[in-house]
N, C-alpha and C. Protein backbone atom coordinates (compact mmCIF):
# COMPACT_ATOMS: atom_id res chain seq x y z
N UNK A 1 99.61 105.21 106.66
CA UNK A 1 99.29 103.90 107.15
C UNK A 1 99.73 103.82 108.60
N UNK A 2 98.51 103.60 109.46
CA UNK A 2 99.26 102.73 111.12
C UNK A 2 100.11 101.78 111.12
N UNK A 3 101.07 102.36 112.17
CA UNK A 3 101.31 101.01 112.68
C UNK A 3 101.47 101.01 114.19
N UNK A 4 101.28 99.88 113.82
CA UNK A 4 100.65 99.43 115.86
C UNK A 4 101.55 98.67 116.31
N UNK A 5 102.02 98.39 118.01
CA UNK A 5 102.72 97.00 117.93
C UNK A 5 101.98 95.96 118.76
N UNK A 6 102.73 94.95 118.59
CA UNK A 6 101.69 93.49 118.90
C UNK A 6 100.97 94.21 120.10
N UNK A 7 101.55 94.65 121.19
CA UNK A 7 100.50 94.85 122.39
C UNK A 7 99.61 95.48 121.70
N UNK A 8 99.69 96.74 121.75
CA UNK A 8 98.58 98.14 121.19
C UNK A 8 97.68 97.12 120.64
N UNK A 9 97.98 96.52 119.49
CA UNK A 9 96.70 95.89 118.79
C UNK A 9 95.94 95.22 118.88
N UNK A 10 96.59 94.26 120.23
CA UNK A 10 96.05 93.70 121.32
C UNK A 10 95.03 94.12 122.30
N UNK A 11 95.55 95.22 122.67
CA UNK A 11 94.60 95.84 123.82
C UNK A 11 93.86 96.54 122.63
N UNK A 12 94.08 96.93 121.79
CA UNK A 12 92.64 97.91 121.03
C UNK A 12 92.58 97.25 119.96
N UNK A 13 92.21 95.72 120.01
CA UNK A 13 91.94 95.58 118.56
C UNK A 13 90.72 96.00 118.13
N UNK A 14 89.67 96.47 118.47
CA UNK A 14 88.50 97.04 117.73
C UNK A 14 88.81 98.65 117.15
N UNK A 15 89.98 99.40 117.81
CA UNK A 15 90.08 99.91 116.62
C UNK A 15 91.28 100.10 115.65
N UNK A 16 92.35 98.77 115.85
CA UNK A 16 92.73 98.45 114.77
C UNK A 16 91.72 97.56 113.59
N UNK A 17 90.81 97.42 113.89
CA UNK A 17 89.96 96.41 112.99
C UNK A 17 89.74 97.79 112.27
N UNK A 18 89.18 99.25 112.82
CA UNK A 18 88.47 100.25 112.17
C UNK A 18 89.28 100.78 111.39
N UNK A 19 90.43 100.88 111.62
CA UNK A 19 91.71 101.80 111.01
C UNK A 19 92.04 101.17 109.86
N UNK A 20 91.75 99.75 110.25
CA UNK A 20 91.90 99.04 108.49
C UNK A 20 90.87 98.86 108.06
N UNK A 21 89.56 98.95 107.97
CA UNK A 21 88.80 99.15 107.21
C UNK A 21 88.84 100.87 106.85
N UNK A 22 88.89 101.72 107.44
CA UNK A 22 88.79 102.48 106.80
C UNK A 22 90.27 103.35 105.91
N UNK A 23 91.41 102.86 106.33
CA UNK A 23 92.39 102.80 105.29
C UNK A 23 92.81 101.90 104.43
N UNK A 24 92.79 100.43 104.93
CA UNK A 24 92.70 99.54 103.86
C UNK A 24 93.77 99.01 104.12
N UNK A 25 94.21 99.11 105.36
CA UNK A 25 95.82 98.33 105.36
C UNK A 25 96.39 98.93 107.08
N UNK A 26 96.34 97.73 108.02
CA UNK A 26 97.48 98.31 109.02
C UNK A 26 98.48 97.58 109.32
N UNK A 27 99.51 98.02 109.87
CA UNK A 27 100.60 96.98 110.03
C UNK A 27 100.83 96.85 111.56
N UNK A 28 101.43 95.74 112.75
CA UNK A 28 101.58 95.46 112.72
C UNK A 28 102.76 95.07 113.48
N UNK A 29 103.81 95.20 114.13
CA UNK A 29 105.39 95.01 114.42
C UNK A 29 105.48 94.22 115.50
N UNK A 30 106.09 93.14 115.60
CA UNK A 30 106.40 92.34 116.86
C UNK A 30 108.02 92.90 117.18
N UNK A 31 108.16 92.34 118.69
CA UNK A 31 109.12 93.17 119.23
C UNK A 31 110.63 92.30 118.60
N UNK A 32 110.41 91.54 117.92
CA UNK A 32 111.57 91.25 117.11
C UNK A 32 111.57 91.17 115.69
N UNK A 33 110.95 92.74 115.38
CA UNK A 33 111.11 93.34 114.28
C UNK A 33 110.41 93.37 112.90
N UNK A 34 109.41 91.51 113.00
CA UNK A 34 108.81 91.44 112.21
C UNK A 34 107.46 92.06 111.72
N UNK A 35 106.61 91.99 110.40
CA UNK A 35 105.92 93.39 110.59
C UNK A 35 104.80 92.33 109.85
N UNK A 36 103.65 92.72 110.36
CA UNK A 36 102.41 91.87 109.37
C UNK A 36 101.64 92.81 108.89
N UNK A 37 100.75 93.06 108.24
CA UNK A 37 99.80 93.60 107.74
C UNK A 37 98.53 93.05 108.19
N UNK A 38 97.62 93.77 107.84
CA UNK A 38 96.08 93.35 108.67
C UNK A 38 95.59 94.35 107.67
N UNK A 39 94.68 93.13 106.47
CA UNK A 39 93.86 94.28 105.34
C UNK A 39 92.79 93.51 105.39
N UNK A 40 91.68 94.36 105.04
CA UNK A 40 90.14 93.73 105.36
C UNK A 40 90.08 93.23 104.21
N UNK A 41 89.00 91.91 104.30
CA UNK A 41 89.02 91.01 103.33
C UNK A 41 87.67 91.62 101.91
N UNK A 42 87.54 91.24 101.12
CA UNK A 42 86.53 92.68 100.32
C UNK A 42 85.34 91.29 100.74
N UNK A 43 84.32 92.07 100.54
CA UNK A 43 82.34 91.26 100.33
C UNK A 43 82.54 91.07 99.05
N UNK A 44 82.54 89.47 98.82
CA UNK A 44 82.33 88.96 98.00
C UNK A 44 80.30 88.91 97.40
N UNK A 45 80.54 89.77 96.01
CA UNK A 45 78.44 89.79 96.40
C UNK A 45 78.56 88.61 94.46
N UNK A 46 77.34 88.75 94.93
CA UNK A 46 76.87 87.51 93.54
C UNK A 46 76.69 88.75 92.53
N UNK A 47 77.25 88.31 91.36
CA UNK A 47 76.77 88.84 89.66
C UNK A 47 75.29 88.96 89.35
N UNK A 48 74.65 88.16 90.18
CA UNK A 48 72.92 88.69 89.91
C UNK A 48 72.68 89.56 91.08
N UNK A 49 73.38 90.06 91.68
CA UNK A 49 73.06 91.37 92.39
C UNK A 49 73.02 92.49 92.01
N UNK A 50 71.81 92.86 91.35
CA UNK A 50 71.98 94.16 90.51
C UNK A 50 70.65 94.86 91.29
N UNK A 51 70.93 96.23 91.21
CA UNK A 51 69.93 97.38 91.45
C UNK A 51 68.94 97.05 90.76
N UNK A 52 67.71 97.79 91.66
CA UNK A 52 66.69 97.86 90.99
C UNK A 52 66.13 99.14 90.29
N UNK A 53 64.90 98.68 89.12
CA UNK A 53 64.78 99.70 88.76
C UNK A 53 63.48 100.18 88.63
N UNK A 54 62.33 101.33 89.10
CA UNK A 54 61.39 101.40 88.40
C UNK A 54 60.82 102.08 87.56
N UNK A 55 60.44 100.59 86.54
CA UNK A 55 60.07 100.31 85.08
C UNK A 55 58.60 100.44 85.21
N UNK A 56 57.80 101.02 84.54
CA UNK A 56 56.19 101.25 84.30
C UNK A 56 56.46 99.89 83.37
N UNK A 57 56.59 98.92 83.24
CA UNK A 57 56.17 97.70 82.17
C UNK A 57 55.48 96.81 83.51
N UNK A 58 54.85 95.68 82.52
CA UNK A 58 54.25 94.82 82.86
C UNK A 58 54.82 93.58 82.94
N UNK A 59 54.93 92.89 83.91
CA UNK A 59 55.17 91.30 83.60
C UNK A 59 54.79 90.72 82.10
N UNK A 60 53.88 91.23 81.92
CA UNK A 60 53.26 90.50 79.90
C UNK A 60 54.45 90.84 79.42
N UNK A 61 54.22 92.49 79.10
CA UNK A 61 55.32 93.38 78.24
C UNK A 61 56.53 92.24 78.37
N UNK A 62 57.26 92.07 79.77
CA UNK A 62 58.43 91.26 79.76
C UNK A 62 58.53 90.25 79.20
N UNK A 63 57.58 89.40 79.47
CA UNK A 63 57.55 87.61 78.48
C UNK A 63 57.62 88.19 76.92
N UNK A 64 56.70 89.47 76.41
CA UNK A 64 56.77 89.20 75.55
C UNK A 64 58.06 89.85 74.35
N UNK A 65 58.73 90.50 75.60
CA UNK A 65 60.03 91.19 75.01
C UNK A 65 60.87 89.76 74.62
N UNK A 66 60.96 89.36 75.89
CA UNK A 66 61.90 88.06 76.00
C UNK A 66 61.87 86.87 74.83
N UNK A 67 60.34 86.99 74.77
CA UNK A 67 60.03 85.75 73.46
C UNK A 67 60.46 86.38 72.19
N UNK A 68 60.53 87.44 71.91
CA UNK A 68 60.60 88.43 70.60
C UNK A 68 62.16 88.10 70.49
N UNK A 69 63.24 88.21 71.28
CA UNK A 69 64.78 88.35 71.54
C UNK A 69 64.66 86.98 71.20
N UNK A 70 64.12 86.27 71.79
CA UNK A 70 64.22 84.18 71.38
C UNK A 70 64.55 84.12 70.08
N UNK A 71 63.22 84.44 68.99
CA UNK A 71 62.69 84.31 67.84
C UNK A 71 64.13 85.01 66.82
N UNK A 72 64.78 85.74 67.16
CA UNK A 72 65.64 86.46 66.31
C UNK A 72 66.70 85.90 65.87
């Protein structure tokens, strides 16, 4: 894990931004000792974000899978 101090991260924060995305954590030190961390925040994605797939079915085929699963 880096660590940087307040200046450094200052003058290069674009690639302290990189160093924590691509390790997942940098720290940080002010000159009176205290130490922060800097971790990238995750992409929050939606639950109906799913891959796609291709399926040889038909839009019909689908309604009529779907209605069949209803009925049960």
């Amino acid at each position: 894990m880096q660590v940087y101090t307040y200046s450094e991260a200052r003058q290069k924060l674009a690639v302290v931004l990189e160093q924590a995305e691509n390790t997942g954590k940098v720290l940080i030190r002010r000159k009176d000792g205290r130490t922060f961390a800097l971790i990238p925040e995750k992409i929050a994605s939606s639950p109906l974000e799913v891959p796609s797939i291709n399926a040889k079915i038909s839009s019909q085929e689908i309604v009529t899978i779907i209605r069949e699963g209803r009925e049960r």
